[in-house]
N, C-alpha and C. Protein backbone atom coordinates (compact mmCIF):
# COMPACT_ATOMS: atom_id res chain seq x y z
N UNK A 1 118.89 81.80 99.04
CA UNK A 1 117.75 82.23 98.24
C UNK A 1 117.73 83.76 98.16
N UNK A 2 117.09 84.15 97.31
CA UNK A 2 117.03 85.53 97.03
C UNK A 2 116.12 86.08 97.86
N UNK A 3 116.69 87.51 98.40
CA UNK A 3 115.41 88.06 99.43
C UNK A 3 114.21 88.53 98.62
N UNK A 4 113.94 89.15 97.54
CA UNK A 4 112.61 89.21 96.86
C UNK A 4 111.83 87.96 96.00
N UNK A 5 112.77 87.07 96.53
CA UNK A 5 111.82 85.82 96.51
C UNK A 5 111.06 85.43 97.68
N UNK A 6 111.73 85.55 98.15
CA UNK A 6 111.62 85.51 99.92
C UNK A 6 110.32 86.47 100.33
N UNK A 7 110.24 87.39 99.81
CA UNK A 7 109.19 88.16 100.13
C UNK A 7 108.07 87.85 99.60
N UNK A 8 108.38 87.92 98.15
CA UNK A 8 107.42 87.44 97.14
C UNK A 8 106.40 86.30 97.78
N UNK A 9 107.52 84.76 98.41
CA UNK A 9 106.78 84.22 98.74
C UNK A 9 106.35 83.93 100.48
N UNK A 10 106.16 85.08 100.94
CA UNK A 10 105.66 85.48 102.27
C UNK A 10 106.82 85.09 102.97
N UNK A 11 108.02 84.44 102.70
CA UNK A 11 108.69 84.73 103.93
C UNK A 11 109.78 85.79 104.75
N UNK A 12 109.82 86.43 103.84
CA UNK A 12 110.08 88.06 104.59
C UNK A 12 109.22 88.74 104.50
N UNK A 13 108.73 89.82 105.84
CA UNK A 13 107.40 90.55 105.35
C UNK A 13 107.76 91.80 104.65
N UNK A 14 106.94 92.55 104.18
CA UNK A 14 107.63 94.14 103.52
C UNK A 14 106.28 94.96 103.55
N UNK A 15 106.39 96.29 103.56
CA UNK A 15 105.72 97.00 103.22
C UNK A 15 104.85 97.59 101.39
N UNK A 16 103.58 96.70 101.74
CA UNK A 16 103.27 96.78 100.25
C UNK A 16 102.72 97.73 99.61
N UNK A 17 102.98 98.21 98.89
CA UNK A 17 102.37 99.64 97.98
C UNK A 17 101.33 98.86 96.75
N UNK A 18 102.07 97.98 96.22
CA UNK A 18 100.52 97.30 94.92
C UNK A 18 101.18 95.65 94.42
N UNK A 19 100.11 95.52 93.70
CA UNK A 19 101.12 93.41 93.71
C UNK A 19 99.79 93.14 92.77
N UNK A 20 100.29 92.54 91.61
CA UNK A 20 99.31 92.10 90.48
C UNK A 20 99.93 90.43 90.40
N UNK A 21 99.64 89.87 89.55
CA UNK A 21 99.59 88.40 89.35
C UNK A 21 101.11 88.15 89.08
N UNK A 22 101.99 89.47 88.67
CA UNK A 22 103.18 88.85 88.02
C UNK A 22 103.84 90.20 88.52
N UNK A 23 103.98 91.35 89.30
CA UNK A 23 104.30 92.12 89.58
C UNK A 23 104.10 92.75 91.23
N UNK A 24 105.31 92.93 91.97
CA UNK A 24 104.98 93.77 93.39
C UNK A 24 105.81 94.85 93.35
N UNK A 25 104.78 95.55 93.95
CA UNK A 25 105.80 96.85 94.28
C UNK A 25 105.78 97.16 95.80
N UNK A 26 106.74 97.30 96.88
CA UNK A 26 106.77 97.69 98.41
C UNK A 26 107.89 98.70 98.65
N UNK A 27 107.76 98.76 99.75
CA UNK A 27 108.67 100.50 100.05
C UNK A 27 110.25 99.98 100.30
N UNK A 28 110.93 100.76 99.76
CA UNK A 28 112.40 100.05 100.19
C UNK A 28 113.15 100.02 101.68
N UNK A 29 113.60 99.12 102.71
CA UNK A 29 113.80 99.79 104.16
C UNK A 29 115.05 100.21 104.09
N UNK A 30 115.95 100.52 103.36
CA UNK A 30 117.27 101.41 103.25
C UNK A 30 116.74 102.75 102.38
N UNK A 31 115.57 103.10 102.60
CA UNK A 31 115.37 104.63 102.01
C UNK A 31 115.86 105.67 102.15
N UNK A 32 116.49 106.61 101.38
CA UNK A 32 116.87 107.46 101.11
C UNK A 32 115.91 108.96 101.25
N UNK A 33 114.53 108.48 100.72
CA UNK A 33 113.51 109.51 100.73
C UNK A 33 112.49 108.67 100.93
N UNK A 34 111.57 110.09 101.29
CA UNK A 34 110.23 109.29 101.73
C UNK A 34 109.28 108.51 100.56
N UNK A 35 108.70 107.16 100.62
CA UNK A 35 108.46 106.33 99.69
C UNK A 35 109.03 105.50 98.74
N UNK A 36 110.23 105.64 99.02
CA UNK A 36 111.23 104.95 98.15
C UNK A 36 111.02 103.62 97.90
N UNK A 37 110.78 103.04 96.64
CA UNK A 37 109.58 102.05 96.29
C UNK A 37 110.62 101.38 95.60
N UNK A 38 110.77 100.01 95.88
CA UNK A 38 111.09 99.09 94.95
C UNK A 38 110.11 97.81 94.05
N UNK A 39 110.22 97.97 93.04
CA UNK A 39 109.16 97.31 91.67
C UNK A 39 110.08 96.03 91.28
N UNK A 40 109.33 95.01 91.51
CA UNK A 40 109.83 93.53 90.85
C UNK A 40 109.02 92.73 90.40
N UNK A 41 109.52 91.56 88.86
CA UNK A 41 109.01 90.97 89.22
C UNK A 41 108.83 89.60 90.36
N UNK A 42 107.52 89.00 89.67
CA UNK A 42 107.35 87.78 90.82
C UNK A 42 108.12 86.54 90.90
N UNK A 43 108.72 86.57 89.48
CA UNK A 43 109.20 85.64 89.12
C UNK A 43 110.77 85.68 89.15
N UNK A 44 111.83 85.32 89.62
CA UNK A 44 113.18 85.35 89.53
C UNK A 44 113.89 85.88 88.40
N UNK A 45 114.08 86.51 87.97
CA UNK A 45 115.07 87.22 86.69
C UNK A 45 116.14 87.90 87.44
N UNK A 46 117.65 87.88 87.31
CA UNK A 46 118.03 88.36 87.50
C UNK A 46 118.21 89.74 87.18
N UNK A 47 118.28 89.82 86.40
CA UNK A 47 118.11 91.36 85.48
C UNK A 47 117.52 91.32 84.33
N UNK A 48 117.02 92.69 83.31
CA UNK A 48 116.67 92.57 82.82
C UNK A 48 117.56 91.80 80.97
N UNK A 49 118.54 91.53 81.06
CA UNK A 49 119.26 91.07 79.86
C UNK A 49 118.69 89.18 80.05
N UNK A 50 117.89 88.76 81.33
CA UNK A 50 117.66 87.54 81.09
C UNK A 50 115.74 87.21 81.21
N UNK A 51 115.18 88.38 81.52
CA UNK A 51 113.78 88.71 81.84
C UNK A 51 113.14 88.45 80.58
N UNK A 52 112.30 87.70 80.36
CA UNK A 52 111.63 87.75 79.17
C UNK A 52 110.59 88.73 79.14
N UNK A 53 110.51 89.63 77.42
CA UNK A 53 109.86 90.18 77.53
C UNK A 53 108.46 90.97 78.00
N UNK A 54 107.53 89.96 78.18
CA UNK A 54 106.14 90.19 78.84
C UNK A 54 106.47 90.51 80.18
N UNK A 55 107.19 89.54 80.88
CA UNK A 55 107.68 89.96 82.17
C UNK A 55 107.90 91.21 82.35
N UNK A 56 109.02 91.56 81.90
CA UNK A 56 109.97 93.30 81.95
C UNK A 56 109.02 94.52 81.57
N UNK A 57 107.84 93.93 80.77
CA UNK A 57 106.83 94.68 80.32
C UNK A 57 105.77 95.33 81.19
N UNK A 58 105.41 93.95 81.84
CA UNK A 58 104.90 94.49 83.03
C UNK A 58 105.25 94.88 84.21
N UNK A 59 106.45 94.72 84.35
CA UNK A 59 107.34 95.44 85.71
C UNK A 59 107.35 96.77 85.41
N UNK A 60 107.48 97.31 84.30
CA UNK A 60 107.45 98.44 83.32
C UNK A 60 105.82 98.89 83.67
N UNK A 61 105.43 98.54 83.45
CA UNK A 61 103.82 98.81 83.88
C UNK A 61 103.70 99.14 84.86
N UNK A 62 104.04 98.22 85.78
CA UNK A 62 103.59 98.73 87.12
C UNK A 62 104.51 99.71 87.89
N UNK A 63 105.76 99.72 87.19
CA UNK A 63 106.32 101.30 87.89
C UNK A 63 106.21 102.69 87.16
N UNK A 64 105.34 102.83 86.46
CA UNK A 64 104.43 103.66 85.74
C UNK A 64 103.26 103.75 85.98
N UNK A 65 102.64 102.79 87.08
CA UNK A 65 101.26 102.75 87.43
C UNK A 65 101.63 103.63 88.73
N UNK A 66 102.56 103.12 89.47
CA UNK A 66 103.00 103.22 90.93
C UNK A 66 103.59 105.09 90.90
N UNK A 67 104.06 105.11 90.06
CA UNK A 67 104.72 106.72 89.93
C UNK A 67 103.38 107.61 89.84
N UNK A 68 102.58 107.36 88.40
CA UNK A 68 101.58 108.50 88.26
C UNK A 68 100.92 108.29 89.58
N UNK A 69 100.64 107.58 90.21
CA UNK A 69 99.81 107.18 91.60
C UNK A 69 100.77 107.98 92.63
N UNK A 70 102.01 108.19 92.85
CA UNK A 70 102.98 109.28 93.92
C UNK A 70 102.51 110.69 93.20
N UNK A 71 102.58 110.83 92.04
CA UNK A 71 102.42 112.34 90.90
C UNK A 71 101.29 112.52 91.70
N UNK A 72 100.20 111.77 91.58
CA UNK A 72 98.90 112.57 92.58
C UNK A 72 98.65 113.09 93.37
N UNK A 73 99.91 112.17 94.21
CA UNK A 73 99.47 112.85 96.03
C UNK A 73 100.84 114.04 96.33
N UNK A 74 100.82 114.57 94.99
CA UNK A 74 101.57 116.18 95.04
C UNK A 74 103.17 115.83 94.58
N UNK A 75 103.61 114.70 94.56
CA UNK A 75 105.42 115.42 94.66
C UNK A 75 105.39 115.74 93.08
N UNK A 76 106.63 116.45 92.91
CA UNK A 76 107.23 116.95 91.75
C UNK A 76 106.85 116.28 90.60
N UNK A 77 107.65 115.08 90.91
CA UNK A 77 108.00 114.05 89.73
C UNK A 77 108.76 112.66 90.43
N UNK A 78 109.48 112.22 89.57
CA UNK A 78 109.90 110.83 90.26
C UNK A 78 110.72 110.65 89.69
N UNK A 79 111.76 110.04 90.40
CA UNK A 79 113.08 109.20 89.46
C UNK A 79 113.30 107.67 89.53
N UNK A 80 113.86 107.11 88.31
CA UNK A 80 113.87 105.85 88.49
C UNK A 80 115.04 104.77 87.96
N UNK A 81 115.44 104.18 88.69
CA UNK A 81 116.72 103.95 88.74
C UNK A 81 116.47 102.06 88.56
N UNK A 82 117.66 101.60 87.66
CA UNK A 82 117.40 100.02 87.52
C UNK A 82 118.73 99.43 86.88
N UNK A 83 119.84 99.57 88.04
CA UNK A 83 120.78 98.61 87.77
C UNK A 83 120.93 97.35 87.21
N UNK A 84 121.43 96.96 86.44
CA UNK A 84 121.76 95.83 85.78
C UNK A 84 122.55 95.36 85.24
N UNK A 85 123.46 93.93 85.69
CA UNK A 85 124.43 93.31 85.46
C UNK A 85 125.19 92.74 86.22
N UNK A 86 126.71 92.34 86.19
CA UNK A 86 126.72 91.29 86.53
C UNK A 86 126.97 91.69 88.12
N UNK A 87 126.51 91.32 89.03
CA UNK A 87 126.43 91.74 90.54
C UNK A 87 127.67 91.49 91.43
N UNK A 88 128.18 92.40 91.71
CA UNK A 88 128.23 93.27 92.08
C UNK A 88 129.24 94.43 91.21
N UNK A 89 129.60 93.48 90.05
CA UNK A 89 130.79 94.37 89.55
C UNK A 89 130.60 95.29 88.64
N UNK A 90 130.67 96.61 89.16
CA UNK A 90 131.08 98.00 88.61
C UNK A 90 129.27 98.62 88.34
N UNK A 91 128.15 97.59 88.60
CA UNK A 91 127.13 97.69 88.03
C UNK A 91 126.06 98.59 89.28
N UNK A 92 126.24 98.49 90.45
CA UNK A 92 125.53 98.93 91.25
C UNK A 92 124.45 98.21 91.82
N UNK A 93 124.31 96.80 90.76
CA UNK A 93 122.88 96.11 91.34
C UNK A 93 123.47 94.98 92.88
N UNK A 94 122.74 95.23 93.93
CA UNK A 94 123.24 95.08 94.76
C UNK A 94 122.39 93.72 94.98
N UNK A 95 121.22 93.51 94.40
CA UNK A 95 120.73 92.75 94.68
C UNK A 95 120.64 91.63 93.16
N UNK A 96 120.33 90.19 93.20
CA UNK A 96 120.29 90.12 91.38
C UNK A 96 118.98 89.19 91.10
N UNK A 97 118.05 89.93 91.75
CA UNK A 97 117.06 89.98 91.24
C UNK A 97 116.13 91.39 90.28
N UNK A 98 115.68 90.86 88.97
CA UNK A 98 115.22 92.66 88.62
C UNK A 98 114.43 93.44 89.59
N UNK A 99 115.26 94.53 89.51
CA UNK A 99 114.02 95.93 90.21
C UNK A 99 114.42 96.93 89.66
N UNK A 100 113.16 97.59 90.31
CA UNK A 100 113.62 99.22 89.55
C UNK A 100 112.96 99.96 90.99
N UNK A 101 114.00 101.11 91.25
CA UNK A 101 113.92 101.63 92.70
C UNK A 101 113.37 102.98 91.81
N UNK A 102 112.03 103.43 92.56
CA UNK A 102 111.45 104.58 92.40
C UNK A 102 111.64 105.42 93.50
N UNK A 103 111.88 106.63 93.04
CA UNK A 103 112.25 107.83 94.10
C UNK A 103 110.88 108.90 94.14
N UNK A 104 109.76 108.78 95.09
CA UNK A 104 108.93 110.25 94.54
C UNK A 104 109.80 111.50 94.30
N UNK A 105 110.02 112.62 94.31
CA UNK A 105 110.50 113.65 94.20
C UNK A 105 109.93 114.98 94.34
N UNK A 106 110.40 115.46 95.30
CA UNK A 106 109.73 116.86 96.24
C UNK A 106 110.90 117.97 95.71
N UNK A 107 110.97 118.87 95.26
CA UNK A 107 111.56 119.86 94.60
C UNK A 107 112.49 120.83 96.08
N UNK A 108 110.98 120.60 97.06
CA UNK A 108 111.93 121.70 98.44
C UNK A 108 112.34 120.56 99.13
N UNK A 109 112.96 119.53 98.74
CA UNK A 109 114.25 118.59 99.91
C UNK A 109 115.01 117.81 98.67
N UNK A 110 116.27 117.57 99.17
CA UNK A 110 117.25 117.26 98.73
C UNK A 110 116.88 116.21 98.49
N UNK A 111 117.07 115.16 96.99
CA UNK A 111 117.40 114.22 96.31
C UNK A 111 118.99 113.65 96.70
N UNK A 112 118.42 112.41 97.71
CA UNK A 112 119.61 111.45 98.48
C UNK A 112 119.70 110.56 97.48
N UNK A 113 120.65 109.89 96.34
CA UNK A 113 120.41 108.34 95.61
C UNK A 113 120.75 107.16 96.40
N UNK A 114 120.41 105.97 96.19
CA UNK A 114 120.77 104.68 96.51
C UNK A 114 122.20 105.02 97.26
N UNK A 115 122.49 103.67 98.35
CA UNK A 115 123.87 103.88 98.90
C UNK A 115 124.53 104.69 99.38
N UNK A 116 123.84 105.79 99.95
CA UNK A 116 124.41 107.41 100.60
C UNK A 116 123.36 107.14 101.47
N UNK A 117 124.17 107.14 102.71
CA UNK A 117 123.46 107.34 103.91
C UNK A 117 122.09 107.98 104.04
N UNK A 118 121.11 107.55 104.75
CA UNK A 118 119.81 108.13 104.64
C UNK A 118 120.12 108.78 105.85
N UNK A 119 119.83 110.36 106.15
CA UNK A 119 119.31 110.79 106.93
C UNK A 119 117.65 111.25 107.56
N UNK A 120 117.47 110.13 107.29
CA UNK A 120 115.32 109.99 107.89
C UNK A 120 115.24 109.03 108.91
N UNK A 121 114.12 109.22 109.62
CA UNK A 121 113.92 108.47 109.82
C UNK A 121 112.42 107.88 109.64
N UNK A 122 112.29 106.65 109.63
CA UNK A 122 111.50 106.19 108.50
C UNK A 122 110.03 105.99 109.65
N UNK A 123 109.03 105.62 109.46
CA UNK A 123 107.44 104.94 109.93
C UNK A 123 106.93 104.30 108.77
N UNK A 124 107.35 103.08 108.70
CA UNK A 124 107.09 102.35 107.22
C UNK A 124 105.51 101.87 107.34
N UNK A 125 104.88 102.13 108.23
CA UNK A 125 103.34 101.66 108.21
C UNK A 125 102.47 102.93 108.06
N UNK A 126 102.58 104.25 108.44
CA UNK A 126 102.49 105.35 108.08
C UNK A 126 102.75 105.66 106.37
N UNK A 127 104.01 105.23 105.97
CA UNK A 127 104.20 105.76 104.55
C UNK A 127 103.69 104.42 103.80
N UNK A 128 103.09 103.01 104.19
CA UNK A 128 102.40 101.99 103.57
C UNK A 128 101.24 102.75 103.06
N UNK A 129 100.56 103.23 104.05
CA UNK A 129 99.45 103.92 104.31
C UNK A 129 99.25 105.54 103.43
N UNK A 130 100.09 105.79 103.47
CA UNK A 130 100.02 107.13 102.49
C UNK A 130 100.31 107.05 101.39
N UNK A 131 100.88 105.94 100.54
CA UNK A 131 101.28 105.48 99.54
C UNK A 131 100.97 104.50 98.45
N UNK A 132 99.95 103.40 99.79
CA UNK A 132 99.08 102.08 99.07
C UNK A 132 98.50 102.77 97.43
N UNK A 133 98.39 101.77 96.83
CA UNK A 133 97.39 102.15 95.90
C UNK A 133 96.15 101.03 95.63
């Protein structure tokens, strides 16, 4: 089974940042930077070439809800990243369920991407907490 199903349906726990009827967003635990947020939906799509529209729409929503909500509490800006295709080849999506990995972005520390070693170390109930919306 897929692990963001798995989460989705309580049986892995995660750190949650926001979760609407058809949309979650929680912190990623291979982060790179602080808050590093992954956005899915609730429903299984592998990517977005099989997501039906309303779906992808509101995943779209809510990592535009979830960003201007990081924009507040000071960083720069944000980046946002959403591999797609066929898994694992040449595509980067490591996982094949849709997401889209949000990066806050602080201007005075280095921008680490996906898959490059994180040098942090993380307090994922601390950054739940500074990050919830």
């Amino acid at each position: 089974m897929c692990i963001f199903c798995e989460i989705v349906k309580g049986e892995k726990s995660c750190h949650k940042i926001y979760e609407d009827d058809l949309t979650l967003a929680f912190l990623n635990i291979k982060q790179t930077c602080e808050g590093m947020t992954v956005v899915i939906p609730k429903s299984h799509y592998k990517n977005m070439f099989d997501c039906p529209p309303d779906i992808y729409d509101a995943v779209v929503k809510t990592a535009v809800k979830v960003s201007k909500h990081y924009k507040s509490l000071g960083y720069d800006g944000i980046s946002i990243l959403s591999n797609n295709g066929n898994t694992p080849v040449g595509t980067g999506q490591s996982i094949a369920h849709l997401h889209f990995q949000i990066f806050p972005r602080d201007s005075k520390k280095p921008f680490v991407l996906i898959n490059q070693t994180p040098n942090l170390e993380r307090d994922f109930n601390a950054e739940q907490k500074k990050f919830a919306l």
